[in-house]
Protein backbone atom coordinates (compact mmCIF):
# COMPACT_ATOMS: atom_id res chain seq x y z
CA UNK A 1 -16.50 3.92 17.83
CA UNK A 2 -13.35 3.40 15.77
CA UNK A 3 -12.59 5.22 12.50
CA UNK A 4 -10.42 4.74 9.28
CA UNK A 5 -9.39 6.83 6.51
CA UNK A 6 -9.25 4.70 3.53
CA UNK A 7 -8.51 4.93 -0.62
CA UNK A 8 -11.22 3.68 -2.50
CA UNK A 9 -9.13 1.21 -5.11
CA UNK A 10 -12.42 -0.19 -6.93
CA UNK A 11 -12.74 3.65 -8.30
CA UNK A 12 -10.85 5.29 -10.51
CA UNK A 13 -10.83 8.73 -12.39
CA UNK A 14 -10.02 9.91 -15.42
CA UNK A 15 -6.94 11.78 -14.25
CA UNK A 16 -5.70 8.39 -12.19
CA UNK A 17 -7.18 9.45 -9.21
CA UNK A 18 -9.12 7.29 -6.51
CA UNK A 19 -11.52 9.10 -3.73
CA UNK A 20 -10.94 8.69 0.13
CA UNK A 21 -13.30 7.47 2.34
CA UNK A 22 -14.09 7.82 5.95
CA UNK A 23 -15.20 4.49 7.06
CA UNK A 24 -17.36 4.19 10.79
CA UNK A 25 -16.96 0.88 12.46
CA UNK A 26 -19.77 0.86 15.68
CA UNK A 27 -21.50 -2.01 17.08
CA UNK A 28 -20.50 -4.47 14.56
CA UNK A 29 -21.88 -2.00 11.39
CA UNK A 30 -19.42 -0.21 9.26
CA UNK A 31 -20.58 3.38 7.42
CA UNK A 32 -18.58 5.18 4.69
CA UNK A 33 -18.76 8.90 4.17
CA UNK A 34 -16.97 10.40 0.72
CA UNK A 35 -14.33 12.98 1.83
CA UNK A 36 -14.35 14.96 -1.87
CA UNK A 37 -11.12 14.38 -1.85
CA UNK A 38 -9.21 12.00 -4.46
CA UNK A 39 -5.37 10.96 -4.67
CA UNK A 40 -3.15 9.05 -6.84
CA UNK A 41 -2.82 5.14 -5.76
CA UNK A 42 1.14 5.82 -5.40
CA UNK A 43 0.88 8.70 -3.20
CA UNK A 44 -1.06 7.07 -0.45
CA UNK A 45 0.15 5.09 2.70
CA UNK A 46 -2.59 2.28 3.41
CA UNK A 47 -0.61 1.06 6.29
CA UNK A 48 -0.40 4.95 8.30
CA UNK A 49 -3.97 5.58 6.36
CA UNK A 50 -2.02 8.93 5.21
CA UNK A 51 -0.86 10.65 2.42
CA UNK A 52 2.66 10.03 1.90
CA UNK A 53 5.78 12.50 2.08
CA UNK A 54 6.45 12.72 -1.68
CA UNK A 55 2.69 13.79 -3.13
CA UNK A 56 3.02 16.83 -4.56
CA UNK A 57 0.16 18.17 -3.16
CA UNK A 58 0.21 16.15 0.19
CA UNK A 59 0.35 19.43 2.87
CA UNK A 60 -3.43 20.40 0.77
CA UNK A 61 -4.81 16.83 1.27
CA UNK A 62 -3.76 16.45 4.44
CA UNK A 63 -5.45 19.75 5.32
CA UNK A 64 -8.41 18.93 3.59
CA UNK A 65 -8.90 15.45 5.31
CA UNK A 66 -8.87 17.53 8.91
CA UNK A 67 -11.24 19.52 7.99
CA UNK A 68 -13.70 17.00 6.77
């Protein structure tokens, strides 16, 4: 079973925000679970599938993505 966290870029919130995504990849079927977490499109990485050094709150998402 492989995993990926991932920025949804097809949704977007009011405040410029797009929600993560935990996506499942097992046995050739994928499954996406909503973290309840959103971030602004410049402040995440796509390539490290983190947040990046500069968000203002980055330490907070980053902590919240663990514990989901």
């Amino acid at each position: 079973m492989t995993f990926r966290v991932i920025l949804r870029k097809d949704v977007i919130y009011k405040n410029n925000t797009s929600p993560l995504c935990l996506l499942f990849f097992h046995d050739n079927r994928k499954k996406s679970v909503g973290l309840g977490v959103s971030v602004v499109r410049s402040c995440w990485d796509a390539q490290a599938q983190r947040v990046t050094d500069d968000c203002p709150d980055g330490a907070e998402i980053k902590f919240q993505i663990t514990i989901n």
